[in-house]
Protein backbone atom coordinates (compact mmCIF):
# COMPACT_ATOMS: atom_id res chain seq x y z
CA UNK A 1 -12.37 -19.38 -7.92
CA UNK A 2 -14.58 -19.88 -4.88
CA UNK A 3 -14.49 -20.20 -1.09
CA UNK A 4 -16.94 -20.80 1.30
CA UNK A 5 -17.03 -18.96 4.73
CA UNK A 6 -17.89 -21.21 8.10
CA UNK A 7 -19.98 -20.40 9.98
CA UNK A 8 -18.44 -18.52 13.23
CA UNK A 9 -19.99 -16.35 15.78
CA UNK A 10 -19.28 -12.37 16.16
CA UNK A 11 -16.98 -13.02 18.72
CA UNK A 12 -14.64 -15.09 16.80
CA UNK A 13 -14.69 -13.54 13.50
CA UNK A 14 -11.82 -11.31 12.40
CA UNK A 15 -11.82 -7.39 13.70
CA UNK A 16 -10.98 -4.93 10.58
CA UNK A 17 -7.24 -4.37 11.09
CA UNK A 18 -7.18 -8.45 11.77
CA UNK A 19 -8.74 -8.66 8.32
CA UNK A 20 -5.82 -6.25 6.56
CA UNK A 21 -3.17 -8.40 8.58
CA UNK A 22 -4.85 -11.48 6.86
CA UNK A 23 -5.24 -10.49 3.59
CA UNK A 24 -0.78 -9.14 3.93
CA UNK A 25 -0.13 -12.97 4.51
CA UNK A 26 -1.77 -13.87 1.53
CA UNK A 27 -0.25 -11.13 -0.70
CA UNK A 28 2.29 -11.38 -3.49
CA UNK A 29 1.96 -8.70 -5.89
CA UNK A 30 5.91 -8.01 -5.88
CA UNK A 31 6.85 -4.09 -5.83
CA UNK A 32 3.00 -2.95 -6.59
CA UNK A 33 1.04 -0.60 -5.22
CA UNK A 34 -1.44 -1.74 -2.54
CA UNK A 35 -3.08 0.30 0.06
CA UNK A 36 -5.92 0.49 2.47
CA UNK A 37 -8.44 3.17 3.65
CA UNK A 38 -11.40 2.52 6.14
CA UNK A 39 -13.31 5.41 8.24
CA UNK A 40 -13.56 4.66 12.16
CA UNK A 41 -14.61 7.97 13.43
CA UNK A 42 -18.02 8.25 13.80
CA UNK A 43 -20.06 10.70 11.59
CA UNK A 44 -23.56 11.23 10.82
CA UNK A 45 -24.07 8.06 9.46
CA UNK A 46 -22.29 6.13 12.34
CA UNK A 47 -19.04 5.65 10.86
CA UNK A 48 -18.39 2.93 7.69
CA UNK A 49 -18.25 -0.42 7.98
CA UNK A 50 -15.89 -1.19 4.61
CA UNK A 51 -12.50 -1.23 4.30
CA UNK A 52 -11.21 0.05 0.74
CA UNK A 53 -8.29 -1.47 -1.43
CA UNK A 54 -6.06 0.45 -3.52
CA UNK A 55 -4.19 -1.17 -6.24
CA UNK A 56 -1.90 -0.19 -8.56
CA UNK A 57 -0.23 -2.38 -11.42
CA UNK A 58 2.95 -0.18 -11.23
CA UNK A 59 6.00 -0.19 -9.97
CA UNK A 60 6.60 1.42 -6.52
CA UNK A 61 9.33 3.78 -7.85
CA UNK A 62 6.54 5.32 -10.39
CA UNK A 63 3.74 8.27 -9.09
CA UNK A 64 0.41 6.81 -8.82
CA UNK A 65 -0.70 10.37 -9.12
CA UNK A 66 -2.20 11.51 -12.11
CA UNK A 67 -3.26 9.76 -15.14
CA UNK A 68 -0.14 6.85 -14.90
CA UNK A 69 -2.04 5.73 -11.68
CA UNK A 70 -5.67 5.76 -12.58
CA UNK A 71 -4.71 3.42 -16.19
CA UNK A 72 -3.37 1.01 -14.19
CA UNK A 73 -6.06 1.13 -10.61
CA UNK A 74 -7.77 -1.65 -8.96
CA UNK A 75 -10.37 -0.05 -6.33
CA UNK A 76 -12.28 -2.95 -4.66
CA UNK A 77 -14.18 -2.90 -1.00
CA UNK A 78 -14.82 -5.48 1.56
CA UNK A 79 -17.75 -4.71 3.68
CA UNK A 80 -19.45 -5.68 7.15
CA UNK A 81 -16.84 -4.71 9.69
CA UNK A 82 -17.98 -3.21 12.59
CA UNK A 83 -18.35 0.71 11.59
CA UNK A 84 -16.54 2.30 15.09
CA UNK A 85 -13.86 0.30 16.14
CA UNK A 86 -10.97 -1.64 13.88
CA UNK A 87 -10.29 -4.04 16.42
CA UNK A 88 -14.15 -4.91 17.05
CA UNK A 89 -14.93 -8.42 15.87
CA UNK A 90 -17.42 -8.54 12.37
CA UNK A 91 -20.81 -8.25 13.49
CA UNK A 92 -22.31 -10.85 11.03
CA UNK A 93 -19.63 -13.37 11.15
CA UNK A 94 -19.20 -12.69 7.25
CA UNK A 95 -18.08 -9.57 5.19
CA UNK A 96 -18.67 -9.13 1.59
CA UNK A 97 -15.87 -8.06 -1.03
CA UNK A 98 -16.89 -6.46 -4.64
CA UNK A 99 -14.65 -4.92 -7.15
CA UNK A 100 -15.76 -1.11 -7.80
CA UNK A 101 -13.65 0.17 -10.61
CA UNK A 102 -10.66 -1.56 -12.78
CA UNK A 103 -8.46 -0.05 -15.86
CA UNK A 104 -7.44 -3.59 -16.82
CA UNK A 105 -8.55 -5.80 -19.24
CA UNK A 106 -12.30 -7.46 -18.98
CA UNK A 107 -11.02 -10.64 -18.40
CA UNK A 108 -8.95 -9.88 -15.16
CA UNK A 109 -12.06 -8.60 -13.32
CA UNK A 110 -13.18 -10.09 -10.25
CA UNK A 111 -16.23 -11.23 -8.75
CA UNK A 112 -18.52 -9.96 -5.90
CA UNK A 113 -17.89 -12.71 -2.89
CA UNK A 114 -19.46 -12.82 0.52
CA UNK A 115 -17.44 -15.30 3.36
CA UNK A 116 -15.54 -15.27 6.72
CA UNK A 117 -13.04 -12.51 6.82
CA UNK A 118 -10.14 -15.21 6.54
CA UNK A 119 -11.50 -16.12 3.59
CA UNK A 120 -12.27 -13.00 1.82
CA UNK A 121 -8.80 -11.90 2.89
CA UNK A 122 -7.70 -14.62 0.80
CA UNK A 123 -9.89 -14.54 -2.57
CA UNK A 124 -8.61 -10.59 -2.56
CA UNK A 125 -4.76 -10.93 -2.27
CA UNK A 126 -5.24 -14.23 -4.61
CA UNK A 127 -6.79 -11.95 -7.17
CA UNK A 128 -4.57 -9.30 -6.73
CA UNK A 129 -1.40 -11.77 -7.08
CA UNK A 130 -2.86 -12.76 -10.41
CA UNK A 131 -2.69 -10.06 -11.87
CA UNK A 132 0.20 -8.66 -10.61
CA UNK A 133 1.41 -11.79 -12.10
CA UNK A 134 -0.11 -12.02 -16.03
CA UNK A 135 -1.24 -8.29 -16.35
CA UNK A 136 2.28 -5.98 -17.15
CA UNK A 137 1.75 -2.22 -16.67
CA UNK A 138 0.37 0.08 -18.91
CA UNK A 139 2.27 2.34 -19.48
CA UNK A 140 0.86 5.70 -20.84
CA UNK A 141 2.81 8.53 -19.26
CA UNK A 142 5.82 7.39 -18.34
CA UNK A 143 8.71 7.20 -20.70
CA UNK A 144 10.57 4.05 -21.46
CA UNK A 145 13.53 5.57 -20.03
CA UNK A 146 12.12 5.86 -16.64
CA UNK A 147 10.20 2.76 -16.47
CA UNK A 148 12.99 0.52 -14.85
CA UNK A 149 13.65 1.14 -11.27
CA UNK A 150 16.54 3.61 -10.87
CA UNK A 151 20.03 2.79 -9.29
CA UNK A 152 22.08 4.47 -6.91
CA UNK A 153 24.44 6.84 -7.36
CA UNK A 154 26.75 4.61 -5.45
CA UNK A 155 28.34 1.73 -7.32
CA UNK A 156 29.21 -0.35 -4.39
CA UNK A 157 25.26 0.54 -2.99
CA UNK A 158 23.04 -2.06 -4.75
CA UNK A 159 19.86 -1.04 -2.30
CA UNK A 160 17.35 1.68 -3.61
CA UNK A 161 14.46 2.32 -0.99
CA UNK A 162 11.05 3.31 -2.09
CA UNK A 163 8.37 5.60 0.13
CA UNK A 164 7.92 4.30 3.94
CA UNK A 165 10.81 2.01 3.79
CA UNK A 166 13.03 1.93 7.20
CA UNK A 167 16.26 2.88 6.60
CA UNK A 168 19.85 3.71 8.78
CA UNK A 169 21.43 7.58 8.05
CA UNK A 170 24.53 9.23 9.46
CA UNK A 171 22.49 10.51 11.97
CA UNK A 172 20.34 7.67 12.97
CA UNK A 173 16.97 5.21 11.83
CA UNK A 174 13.98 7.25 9.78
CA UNK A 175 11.25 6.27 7.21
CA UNK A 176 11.90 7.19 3.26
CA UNK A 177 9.92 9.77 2.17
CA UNK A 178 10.52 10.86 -1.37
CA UNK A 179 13.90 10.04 -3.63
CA UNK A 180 14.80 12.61 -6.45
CA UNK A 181 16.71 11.54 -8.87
CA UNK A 182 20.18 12.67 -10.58
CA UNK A 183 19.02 15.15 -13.52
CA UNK A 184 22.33 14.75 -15.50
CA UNK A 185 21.10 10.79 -14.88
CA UNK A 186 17.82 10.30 -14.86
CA UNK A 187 17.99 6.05 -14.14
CA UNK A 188 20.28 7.40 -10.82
CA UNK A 189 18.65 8.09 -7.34
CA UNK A 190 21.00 11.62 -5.92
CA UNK A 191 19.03 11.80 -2.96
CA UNK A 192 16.52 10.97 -0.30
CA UNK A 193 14.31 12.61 1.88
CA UNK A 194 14.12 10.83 5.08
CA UNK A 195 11.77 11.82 8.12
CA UNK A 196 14.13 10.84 11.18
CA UNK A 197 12.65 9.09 14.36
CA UNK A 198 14.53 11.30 16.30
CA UNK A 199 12.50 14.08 15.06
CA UNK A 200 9.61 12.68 15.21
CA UNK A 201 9.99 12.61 19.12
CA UNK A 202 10.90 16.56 19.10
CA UNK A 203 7.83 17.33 17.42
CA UNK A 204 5.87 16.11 20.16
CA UNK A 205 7.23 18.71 22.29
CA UNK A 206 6.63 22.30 22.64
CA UNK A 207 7.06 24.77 20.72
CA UNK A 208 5.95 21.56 18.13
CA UNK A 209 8.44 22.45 15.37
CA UNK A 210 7.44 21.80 11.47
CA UNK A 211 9.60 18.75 10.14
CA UNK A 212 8.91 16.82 7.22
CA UNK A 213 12.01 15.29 6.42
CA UNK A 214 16.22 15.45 5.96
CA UNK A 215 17.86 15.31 2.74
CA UNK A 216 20.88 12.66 2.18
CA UNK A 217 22.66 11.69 -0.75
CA UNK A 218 21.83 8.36 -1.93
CA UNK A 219 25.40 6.35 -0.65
CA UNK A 220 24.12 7.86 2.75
CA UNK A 221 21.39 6.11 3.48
CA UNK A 222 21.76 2.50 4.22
CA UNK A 223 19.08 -0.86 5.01
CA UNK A 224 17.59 -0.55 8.56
């Protein structure tokens, strides 16, 4: 697989968080992990100039944490964004991507590319997609039993919302932040923990209460 970058000035090269919107568009990797880290804050060093890329060949509804997560992690960087300011055009015109660490087979690794951020953005989320697509997940920790995604508790609910999705309670919009499932059923969501927008705006007001979410039961919480 190759692409070749044209040759564009500073100016009209893609900024860091234009890069990440790039690379979404060309992303298909289904209900797998994916996620993005890059330092703007200056530091001794004058801040970092790569953006890091997280991914996970596992279902969204299992813990990367632990060992489940690092059997089945992608780490890869893209490099040569301006190191201050996510929104500043690439210096160079070009950025370079190279894959740092894999858990998955030899032949699903992916080569060190240098090109416009448009195209990098692409070569990424196309090797991402592959594997997402050929590679299944290997399993280590996780018992077959809790490998599926769960259901609801609620028969006539067929929605079950994973972490940061938007969702509608009883008393108003929020962001999913954990589910815990039914013990007496362990493929059964009971309940969510939502963090509620209205909240959110209380926070920012004195005496800045502590809030990190509401509990509902799973038939409560419905698509946003």
């Amino acid at each position: 697989m190759s692409y070749s970058y044209d040759r564009r000035t500073a100016s009209e090269a893609l900024s860091s968080n234009g890069f990440v919107k790039e690379f979404e568009s060309h992303l298909s990797v289904g209900d797998r992990h994916v996620g993005f880290k890059q330092t703007s804050i200056p530091n001794g060093l004058g801040g970092s100039d790569t953006i890091y890329i997280y991914y996970y060949n596992l279902p969204k509804h299992i813990s990367v944490n632990g060992a489940e997560g690092m059997n089945n992690r992608v780490l890869l960087k893209v490099e040569g964004f301006h190191k201050t300011d996510k929104d500043a055009p690439v210096p160079l015109g070009k950025v370079k991507a190279e894959l740092l660490s894999t858990a998955l087979p030899r032949e699903f690794r992916m080569r060190a590319k240098s090109g416009s951020p448009e195209a990098i953005a692409k070569y990424v989320a196309t090797y991402l997609n592959t594997i997402a697509a050929k590679v299944e997940p290997n399993f280590t920790h996780t018992p077959p039993e809790g490998r599926s995604k769960p259901t609801t508790a609620s028969e006539h609910d067929n929605h079950v919302f994973d972490k940061g999705d938007r969702v509608m309670t009883p008393v108003g919009p929020g962001t999913v932040v954990y589910m815990r499932m039914d013990p007496s059923s362990p493929h059964m969501v009971d309940v969510y923990s939502v963090f509620l927008d209205h909240k959110k705006k209380e926070m920012e007001k004195p005496p800045f209460p502590s809030y990190s979410g509401t509990i509902f039961k799973a038939h409560q919480v419905k698509p946003l």
